[in-house]
PDB file of N, CA and C in Angstrom:
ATOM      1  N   UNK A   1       0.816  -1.200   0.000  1.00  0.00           N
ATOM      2  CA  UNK A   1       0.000   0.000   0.000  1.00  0.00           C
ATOM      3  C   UNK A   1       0.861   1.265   0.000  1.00  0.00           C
ATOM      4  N   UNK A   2       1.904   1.123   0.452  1.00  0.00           N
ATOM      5  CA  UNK A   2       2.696   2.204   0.701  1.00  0.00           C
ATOM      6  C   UNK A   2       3.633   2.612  -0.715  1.00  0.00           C
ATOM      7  N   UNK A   3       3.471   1.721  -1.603  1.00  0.00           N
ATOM      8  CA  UNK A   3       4.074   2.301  -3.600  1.00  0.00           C
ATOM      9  C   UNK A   3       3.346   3.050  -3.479  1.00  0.00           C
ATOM     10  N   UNK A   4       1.752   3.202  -3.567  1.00  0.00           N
ATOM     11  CA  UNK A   4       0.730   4.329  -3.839  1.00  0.00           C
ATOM     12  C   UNK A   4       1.136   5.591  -3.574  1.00  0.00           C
ATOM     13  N   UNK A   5       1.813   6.466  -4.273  1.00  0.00           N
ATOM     14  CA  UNK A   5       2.377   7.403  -4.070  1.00  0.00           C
ATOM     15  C   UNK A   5       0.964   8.836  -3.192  1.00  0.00           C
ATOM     16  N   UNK A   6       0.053   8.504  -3.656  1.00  0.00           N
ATOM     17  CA  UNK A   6      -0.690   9.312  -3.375  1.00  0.00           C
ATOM     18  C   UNK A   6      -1.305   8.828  -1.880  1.00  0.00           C
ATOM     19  N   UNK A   7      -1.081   7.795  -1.048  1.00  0.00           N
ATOM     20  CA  UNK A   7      -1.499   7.475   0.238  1.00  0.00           C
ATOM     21  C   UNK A   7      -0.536   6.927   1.285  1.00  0.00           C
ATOM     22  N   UNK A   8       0.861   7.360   0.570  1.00  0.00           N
ATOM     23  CA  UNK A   8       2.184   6.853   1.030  1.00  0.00           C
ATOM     24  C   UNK A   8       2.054   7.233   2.419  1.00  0.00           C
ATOM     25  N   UNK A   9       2.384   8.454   1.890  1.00  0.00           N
ATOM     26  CA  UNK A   9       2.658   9.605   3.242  1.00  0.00           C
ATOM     27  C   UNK A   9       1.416   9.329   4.461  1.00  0.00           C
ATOM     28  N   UNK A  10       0.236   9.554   4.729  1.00  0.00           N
ATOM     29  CA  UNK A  10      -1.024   9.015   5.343  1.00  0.00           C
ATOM     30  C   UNK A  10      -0.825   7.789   6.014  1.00  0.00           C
ATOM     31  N   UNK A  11      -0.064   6.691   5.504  1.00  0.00           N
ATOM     32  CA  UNK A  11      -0.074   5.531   5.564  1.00  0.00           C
ATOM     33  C   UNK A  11       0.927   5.388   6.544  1.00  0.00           C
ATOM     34  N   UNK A  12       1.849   6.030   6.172  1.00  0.00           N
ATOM     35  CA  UNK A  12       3.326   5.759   7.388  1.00  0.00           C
ATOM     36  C   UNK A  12       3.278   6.712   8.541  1.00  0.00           C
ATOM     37  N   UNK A  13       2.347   7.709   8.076  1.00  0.00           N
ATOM     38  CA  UNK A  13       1.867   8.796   9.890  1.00  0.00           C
ATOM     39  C   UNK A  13       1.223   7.903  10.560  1.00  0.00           C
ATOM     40  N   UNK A  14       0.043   7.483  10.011  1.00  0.00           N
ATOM     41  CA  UNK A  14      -0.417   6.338  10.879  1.00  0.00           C
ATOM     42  C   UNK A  14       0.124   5.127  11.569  1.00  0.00           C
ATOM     43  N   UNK A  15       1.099   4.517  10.661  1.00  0.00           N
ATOM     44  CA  UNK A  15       1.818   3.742  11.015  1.00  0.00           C
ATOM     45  C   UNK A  15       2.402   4.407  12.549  1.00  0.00           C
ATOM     46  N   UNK A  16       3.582   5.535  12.148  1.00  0.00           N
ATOM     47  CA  UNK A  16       4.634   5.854  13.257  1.00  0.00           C
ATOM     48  C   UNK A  16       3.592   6.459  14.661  1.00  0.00           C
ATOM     49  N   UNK A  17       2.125   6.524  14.119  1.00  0.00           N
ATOM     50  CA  UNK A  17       1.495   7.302  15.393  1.00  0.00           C
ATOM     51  C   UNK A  17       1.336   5.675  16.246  1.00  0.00           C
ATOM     52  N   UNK A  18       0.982   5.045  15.614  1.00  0.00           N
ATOM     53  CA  UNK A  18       0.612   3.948  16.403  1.00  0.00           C
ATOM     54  C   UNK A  18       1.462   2.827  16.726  1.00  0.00           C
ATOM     55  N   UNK A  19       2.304   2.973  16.487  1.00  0.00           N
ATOM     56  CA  UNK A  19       3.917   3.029  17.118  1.00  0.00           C
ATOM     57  C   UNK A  19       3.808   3.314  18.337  1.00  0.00           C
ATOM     58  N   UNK A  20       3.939   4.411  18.268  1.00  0.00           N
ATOM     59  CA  UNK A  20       4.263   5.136  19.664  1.00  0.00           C
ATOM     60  C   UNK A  20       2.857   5.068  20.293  1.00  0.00           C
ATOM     61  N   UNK A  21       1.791   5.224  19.846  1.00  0.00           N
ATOM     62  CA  UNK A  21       1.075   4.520  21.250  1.00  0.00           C
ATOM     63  C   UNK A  21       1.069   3.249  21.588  1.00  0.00           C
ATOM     64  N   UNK A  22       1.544   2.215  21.255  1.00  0.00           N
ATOM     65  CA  UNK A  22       1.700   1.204  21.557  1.00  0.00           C
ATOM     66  C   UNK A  22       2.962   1.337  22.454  1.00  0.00           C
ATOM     67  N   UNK A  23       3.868   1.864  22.581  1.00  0.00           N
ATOM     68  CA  UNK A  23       5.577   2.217  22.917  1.00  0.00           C
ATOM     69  C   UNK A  23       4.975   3.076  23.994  1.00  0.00           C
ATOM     70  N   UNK A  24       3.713   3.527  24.265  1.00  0.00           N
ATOM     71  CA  UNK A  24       3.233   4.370  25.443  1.00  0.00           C
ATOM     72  C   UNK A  24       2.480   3.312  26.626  1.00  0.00           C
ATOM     73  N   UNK A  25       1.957   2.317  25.909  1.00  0.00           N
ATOM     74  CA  UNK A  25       0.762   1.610  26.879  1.00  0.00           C
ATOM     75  C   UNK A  25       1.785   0.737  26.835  1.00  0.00           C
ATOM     76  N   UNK A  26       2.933  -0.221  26.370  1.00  0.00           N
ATOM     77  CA  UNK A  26       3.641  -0.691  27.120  1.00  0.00           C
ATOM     78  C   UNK A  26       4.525   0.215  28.429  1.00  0.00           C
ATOM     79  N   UNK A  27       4.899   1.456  28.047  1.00  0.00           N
ATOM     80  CA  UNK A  27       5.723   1.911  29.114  1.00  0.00           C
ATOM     81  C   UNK A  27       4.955   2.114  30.294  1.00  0.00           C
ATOM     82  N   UNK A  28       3.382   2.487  29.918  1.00  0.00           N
ATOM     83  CA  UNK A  28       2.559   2.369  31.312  1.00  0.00           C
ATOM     84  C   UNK A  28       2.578   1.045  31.690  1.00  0.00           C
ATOM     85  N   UNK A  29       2.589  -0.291  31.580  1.00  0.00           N
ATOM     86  CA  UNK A  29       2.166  -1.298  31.529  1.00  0.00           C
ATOM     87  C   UNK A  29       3.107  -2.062  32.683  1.00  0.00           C
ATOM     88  N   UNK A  30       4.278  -1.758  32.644  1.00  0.00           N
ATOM     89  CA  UNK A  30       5.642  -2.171  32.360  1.00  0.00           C
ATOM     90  C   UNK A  30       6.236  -1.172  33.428  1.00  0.00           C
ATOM     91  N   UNK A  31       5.708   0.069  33.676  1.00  0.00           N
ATOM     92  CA  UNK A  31       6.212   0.903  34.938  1.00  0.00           C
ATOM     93  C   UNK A  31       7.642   1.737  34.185  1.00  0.00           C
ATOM     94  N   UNK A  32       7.329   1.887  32.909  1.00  0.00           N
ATOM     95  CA  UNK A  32       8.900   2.190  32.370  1.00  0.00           C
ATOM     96  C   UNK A  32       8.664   4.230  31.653  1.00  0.00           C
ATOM     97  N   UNK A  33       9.666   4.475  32.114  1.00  0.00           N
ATOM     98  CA  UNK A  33       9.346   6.151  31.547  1.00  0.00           C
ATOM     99  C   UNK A  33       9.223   6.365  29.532  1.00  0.00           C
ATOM    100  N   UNK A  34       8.185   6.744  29.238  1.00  0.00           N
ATOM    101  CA  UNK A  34       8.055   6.779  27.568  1.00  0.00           C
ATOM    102  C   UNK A  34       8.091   8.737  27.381  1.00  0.00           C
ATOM    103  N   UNK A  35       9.174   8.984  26.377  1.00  0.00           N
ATOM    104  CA  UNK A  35       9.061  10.253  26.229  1.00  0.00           C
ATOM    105  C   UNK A  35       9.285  10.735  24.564  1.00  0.00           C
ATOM    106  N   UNK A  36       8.281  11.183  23.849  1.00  0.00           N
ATOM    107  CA  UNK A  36       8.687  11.980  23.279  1.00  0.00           C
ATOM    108  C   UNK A  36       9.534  12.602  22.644  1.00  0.00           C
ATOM    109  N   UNK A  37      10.632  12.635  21.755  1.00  0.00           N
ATOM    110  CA  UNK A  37      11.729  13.378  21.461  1.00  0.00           C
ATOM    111  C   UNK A  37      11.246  13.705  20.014  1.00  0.00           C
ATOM    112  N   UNK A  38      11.585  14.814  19.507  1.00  0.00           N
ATOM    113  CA  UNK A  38      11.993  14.909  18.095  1.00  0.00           C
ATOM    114  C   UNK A  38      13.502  14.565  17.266  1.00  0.00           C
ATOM    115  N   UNK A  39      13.294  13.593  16.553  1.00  0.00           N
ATOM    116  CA  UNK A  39      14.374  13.043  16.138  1.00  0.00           C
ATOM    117  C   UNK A  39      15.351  13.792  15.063  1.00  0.00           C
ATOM    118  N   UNK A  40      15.002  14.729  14.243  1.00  0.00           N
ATOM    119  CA  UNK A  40      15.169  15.390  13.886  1.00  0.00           C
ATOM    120  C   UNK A  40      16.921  16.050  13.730  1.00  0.00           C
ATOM    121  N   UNK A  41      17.419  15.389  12.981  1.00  0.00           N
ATOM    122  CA  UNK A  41      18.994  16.153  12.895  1.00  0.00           C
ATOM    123  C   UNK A  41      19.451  15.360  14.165  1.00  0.00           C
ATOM    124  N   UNK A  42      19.279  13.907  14.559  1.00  0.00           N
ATOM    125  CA  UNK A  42      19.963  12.897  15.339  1.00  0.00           C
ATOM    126  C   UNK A  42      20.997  12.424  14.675  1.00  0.00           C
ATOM    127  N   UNK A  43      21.390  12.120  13.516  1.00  0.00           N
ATOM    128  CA  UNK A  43      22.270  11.406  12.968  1.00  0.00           C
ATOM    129  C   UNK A  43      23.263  11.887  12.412  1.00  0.00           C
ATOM    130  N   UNK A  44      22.938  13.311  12.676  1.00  0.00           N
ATOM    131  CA  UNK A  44      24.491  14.295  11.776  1.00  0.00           C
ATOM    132  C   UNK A  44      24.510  15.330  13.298  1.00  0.00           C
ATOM    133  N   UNK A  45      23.949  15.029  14.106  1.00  0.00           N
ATOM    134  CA  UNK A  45      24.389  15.418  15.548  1.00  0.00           C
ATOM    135  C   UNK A  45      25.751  15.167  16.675  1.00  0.00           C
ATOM    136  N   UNK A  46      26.442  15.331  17.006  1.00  0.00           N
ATOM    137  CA  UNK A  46      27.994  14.734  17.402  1.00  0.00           C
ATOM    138  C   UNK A  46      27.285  14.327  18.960  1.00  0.00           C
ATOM    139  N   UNK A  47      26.986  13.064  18.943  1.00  0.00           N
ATOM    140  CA  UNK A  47      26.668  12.936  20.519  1.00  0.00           C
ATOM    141  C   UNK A  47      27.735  13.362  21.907  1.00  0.00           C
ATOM    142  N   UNK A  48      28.996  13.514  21.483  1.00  0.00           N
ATOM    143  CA  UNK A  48      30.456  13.741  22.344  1.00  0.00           C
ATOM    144  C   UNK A  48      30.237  15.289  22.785  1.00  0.00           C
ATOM    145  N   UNK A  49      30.180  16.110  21.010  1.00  0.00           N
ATOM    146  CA  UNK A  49      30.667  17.774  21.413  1.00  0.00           C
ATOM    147  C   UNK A  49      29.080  18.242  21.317  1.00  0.00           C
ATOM    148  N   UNK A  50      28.336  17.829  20.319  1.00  0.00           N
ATOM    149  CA  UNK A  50      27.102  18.786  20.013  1.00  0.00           C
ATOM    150  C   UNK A  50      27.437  19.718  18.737  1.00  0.00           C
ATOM    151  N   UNK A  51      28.748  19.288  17.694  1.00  0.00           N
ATOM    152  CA  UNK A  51      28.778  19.547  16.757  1.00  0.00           C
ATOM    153  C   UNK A  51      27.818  19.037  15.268  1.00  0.00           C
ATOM    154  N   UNK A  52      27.525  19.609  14.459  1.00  0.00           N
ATOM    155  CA  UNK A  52      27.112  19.306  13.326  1.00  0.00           C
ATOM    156  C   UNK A  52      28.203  18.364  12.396  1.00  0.00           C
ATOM    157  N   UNK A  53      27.856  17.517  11.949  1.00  0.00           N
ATOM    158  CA  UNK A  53      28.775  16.704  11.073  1.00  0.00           C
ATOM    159  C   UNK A  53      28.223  15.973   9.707  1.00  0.00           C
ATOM    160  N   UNK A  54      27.664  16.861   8.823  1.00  0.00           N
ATOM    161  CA  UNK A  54      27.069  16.490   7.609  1.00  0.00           C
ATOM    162  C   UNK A  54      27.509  14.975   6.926  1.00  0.00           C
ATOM    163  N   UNK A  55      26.734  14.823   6.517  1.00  0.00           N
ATOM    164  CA  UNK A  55      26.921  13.262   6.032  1.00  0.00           C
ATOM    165  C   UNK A  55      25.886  12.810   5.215  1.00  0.00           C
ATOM    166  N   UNK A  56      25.906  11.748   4.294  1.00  0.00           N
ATOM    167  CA  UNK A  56      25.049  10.895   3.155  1.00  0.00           C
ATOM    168  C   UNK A  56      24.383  10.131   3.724  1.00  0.00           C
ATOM    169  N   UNK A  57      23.192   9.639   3.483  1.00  0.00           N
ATOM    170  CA  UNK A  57      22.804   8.680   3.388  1.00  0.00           C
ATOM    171  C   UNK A  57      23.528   6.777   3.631  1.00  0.00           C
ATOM    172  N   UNK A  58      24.241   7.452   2.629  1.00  0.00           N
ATOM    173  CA  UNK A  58      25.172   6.068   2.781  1.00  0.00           C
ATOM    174  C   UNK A  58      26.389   5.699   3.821  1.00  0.00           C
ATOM    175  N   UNK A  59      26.891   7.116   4.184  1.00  0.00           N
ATOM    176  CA  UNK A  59      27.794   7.138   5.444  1.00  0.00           C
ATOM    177  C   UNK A  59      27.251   6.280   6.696  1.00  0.00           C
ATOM    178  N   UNK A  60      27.964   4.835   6.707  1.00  0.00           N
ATOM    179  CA  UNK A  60      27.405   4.523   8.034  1.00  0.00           C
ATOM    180  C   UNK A  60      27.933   5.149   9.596  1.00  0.00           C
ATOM    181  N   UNK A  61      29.020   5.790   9.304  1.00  0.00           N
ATOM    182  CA  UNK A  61      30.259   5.640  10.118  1.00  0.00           C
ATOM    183  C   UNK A  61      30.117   7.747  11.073  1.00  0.00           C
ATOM    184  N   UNK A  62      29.995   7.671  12.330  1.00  0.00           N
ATOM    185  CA  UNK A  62      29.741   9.185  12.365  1.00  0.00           C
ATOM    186  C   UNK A  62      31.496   9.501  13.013  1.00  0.00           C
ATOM    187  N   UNK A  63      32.029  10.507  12.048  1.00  0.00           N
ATOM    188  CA  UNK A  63      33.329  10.856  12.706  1.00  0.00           C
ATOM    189  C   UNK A  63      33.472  12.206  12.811  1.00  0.00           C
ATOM    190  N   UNK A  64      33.642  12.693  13.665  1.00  0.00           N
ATOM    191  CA  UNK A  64      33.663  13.775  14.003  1.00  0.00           C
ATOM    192  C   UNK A  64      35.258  14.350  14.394  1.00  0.00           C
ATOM    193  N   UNK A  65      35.039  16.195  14.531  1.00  0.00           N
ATOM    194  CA  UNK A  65      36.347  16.456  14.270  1.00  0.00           C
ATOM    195  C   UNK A  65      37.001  16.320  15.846  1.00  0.00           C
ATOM    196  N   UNK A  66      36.018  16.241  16.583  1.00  0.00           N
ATOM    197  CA  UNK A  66      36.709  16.340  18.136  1.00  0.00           C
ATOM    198  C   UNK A  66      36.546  14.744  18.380  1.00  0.00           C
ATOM    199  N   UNK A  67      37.215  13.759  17.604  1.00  0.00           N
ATOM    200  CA  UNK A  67      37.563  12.676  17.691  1.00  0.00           C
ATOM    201  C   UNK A  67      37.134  11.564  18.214  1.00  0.00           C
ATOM    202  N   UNK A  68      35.125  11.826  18.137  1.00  0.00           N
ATOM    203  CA  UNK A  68      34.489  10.645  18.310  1.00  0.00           C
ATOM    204  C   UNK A  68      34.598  10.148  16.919  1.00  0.00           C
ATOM    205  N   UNK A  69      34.476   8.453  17.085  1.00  0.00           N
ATOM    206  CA  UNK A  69      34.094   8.071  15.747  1.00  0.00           C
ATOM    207  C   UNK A  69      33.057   6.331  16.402  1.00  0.00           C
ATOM    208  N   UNK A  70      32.240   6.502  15.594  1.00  0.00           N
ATOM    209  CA  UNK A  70      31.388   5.248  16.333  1.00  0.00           C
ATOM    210  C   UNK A  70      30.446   5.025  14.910  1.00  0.00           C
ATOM    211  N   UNK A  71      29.382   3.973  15.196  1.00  0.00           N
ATOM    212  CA  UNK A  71      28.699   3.977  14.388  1.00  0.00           C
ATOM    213  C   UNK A  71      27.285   4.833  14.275  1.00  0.00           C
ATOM    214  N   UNK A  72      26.800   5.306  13.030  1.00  0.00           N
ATOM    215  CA  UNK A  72      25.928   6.226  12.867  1.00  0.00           C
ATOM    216  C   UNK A  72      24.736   6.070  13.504  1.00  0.00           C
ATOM    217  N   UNK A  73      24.000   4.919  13.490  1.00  0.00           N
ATOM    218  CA  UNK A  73      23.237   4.509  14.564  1.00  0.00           C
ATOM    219  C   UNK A  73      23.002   4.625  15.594  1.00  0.00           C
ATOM    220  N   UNK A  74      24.334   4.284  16.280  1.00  0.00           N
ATOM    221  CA  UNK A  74      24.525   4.289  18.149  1.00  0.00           C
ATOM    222  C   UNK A  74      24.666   5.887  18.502  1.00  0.00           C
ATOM    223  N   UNK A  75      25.246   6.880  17.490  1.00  0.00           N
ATOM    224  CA  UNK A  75      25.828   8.194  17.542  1.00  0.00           C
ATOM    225  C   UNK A  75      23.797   8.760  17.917  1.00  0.00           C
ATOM    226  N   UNK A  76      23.187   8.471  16.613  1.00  0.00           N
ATOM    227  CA  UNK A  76      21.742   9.014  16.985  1.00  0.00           C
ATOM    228  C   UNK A  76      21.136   8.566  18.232  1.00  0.00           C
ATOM    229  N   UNK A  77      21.456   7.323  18.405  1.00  0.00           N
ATOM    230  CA  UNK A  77      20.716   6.825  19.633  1.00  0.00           C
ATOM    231  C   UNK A  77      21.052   7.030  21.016  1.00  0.00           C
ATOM    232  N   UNK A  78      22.294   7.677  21.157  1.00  0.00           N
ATOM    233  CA  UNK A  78      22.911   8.801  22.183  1.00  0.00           C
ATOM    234  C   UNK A  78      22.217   9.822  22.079  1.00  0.00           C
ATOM    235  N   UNK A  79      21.694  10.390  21.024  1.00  0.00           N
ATOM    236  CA  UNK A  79      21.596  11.739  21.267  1.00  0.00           C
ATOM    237  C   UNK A  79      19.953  11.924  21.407  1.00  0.00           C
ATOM    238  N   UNK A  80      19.401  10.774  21.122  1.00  0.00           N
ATOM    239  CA  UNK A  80      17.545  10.771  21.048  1.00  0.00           C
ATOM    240  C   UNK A  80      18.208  10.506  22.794  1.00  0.00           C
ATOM    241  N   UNK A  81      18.402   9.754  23.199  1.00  0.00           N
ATOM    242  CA  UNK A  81      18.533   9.362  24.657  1.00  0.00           C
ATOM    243  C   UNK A  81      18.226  10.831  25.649  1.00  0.00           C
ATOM    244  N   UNK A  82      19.699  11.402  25.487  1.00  0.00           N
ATOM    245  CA  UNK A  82      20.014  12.638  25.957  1.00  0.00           C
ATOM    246  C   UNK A  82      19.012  13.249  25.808  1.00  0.00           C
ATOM    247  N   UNK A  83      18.297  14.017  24.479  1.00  0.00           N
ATOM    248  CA  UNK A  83      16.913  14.498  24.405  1.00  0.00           C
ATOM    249  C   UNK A  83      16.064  14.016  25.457  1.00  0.00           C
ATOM    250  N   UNK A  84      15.697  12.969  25.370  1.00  0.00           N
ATOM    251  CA  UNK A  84      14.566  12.496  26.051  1.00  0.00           C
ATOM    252  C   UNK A  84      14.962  13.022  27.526  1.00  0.00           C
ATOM    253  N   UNK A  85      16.297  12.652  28.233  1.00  0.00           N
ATOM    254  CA  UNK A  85      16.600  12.710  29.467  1.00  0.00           C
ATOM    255  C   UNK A  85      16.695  14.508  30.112  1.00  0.00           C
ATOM    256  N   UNK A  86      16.686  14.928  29.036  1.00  0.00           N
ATOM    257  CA  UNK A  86      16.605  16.576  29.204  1.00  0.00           C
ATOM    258  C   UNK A  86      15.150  17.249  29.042  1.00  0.00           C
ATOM    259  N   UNK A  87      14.366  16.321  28.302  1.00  0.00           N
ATOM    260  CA  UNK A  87      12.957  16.973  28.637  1.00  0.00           C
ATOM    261  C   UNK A  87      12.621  16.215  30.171  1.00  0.00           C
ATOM    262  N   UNK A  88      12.711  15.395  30.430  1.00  0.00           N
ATOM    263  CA  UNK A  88      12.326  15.055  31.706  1.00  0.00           C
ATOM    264  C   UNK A  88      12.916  15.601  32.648  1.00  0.00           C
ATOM    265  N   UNK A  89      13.924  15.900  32.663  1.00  0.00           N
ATOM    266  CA  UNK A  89      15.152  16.862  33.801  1.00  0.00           C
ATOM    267  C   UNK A  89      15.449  16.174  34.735  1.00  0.00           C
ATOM    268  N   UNK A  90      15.935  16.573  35.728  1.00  0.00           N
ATOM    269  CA  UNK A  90      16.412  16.411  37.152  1.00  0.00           C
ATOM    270  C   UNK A  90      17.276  14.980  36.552  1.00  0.00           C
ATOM    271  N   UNK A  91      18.115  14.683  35.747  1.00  0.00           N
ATOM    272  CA  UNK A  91      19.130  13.754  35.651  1.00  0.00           C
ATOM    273  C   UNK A  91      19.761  13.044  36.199  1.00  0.00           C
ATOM    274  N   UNK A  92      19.956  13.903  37.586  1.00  0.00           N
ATOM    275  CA  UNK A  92      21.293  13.320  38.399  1.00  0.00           C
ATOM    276  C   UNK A  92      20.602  13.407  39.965  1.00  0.00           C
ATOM    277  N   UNK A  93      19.016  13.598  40.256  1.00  0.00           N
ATOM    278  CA  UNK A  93      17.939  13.809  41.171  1.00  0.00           C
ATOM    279  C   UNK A  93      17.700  12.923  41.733  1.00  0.00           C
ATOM    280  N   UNK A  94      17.137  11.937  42.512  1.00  0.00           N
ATOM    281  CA  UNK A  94      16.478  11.557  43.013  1.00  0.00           C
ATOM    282  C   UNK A  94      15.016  11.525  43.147  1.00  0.00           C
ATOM    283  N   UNK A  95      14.059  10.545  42.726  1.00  0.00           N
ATOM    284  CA  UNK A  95      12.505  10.964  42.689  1.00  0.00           C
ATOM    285  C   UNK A  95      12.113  12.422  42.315  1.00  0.00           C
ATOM    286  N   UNK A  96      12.549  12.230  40.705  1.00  0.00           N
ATOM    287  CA  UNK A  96      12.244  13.268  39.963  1.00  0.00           C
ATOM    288  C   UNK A  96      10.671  13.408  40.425  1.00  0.00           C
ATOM    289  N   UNK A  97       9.910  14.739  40.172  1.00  0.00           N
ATOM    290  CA  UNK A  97       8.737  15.269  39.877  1.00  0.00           C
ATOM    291  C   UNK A  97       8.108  15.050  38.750  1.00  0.00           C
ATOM    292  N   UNK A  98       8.914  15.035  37.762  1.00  0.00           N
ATOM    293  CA  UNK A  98       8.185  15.067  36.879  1.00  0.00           C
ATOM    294  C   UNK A  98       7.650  14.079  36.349  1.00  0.00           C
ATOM    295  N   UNK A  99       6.672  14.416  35.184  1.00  0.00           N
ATOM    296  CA  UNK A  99       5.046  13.382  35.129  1.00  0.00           C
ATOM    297  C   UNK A  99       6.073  12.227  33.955  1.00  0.00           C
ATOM    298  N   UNK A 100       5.451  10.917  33.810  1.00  0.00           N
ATOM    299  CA  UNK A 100       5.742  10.274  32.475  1.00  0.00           C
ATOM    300  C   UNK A 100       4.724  10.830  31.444  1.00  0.00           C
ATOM    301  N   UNK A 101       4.578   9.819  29.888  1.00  0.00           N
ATOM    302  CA  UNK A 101       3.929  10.455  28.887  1.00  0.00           C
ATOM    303  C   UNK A 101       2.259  10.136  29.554  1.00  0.00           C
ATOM    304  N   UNK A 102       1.808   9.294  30.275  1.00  0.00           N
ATOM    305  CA  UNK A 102       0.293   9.689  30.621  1.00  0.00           C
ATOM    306  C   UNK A 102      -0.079  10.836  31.859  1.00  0.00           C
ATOM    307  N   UNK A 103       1.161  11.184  32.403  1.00  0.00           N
ATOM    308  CA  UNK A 103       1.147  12.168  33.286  1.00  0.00           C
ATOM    309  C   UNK A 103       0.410  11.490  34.615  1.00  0.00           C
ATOM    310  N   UNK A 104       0.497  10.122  35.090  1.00  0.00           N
ATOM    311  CA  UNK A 104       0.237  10.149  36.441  1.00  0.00           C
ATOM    312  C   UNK A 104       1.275   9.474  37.456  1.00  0.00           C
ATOM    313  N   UNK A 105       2.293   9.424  37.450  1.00  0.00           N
ATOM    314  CA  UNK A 105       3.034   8.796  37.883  1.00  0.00           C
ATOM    315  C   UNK A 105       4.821   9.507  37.603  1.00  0.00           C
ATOM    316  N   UNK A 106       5.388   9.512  38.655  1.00  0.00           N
ATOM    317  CA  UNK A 106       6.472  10.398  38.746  1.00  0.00           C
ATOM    318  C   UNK A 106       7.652   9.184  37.760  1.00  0.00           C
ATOM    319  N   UNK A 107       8.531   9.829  37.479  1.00  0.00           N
ATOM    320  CA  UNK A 107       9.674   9.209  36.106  1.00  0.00           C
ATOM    321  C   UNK A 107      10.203   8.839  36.757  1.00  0.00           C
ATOM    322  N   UNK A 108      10.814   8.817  37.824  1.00  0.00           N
ATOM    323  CA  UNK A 108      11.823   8.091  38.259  1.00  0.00           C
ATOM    324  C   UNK A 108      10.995   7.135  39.774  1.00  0.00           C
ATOM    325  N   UNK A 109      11.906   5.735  39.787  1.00  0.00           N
ATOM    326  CA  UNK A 109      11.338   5.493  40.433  1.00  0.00           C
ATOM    327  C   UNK A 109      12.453   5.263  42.019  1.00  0.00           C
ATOM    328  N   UNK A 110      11.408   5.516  43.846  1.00  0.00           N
ATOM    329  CA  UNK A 110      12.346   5.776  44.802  1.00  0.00           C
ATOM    330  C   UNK A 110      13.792   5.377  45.171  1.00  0.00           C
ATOM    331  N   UNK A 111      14.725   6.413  44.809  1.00  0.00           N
ATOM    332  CA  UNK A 111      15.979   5.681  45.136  1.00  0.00           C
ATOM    333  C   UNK A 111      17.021   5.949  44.171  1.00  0.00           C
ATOM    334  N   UNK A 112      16.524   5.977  42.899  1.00  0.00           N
ATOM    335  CA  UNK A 112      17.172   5.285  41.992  1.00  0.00           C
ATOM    336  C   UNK A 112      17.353   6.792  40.675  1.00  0.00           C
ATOM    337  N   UNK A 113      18.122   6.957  39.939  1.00  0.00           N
ATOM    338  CA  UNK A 113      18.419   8.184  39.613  1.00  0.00           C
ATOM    339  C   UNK A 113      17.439   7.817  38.413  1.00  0.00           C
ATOM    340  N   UNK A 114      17.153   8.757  37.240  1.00  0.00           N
ATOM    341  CA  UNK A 114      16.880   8.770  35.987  1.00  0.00           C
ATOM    342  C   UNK A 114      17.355   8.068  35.038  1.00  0.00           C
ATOM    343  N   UNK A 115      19.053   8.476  35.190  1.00  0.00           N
ATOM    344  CA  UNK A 115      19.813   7.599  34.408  1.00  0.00           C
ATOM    345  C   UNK A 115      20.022   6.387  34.253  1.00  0.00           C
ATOM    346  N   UNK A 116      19.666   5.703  35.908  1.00  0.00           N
ATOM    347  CA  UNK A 116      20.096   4.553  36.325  1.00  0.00           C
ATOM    348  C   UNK A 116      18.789   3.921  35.790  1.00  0.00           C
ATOM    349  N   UNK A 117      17.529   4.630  35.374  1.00  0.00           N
ATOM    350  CA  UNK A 117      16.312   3.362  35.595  1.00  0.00           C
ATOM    351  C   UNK A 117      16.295   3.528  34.428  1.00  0.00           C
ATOM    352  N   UNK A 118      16.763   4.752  32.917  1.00  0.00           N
ATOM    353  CA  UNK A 118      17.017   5.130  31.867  1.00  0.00           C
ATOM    354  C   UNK A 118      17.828   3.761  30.775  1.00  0.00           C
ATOM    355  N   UNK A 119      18.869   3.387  32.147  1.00  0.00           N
ATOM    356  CA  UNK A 119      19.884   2.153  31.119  1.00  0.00           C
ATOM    357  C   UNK A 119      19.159   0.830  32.150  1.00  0.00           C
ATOM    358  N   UNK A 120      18.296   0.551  32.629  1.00  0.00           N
ATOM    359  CA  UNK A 120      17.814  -0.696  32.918  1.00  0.00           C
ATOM    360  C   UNK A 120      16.935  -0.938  32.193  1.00  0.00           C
TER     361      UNK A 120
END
């Protein structure tokens, strides 16, 4: 369905919306924080400095001039991380305040930092 040039686009919003609500009612489900980021300029982003580092399509490889070099993938997926962990705030806090994506239940859970329940 998605050749149909004329219902392409329609077809894959829907898709990525319901994605993420599904990626929402598991994180309620599951007790796990779900947030939001715009992905947007993740992959030519320098997860190390916060430099710009233009690149193809085909470039798998992100190297940057302040001497990260990793793969292009893991480079975005640092930096969606970080996003996410900066709209929620208090990073380095203890029983953050702030809400998850259904807003009833605090992001972090007692004890335990953001980061720490972030990489579990």
């Amino acid at each position: 369905m998605v050749k149909n040039h004329c219902l392409a686009k329609s077809i894959n919003d829907a898709s990525w919306y319901q994605f993420r609500v599904w990626l929402e009612y598991f994180g309620k489900v599951f007790k796990r924080v779900t947030v939001a980021v715009n992905p947007q300029y993740s992959s030519q982003e320098c997860s190390s400095c916060g430099g710009i580092v233009q690149k193809t399509l085909s470039s798998r490889t992100h190297v940057c001039l302040c001497g990260c070099v990793m793969d292009r993938d893991e480079n975005a997926a640092r930096i969606i991380l970080s996003r996410g962990l900066g709209t929620v705030g208090h990073t380095g806090t203890f029983a953050a305040i702030a809400c998850n994506a259904w807003g009833d239940e605090a992001s972090t859970q007692s004890g335990e930092t953001l980061i720490q329940q972030a990489m579990s």
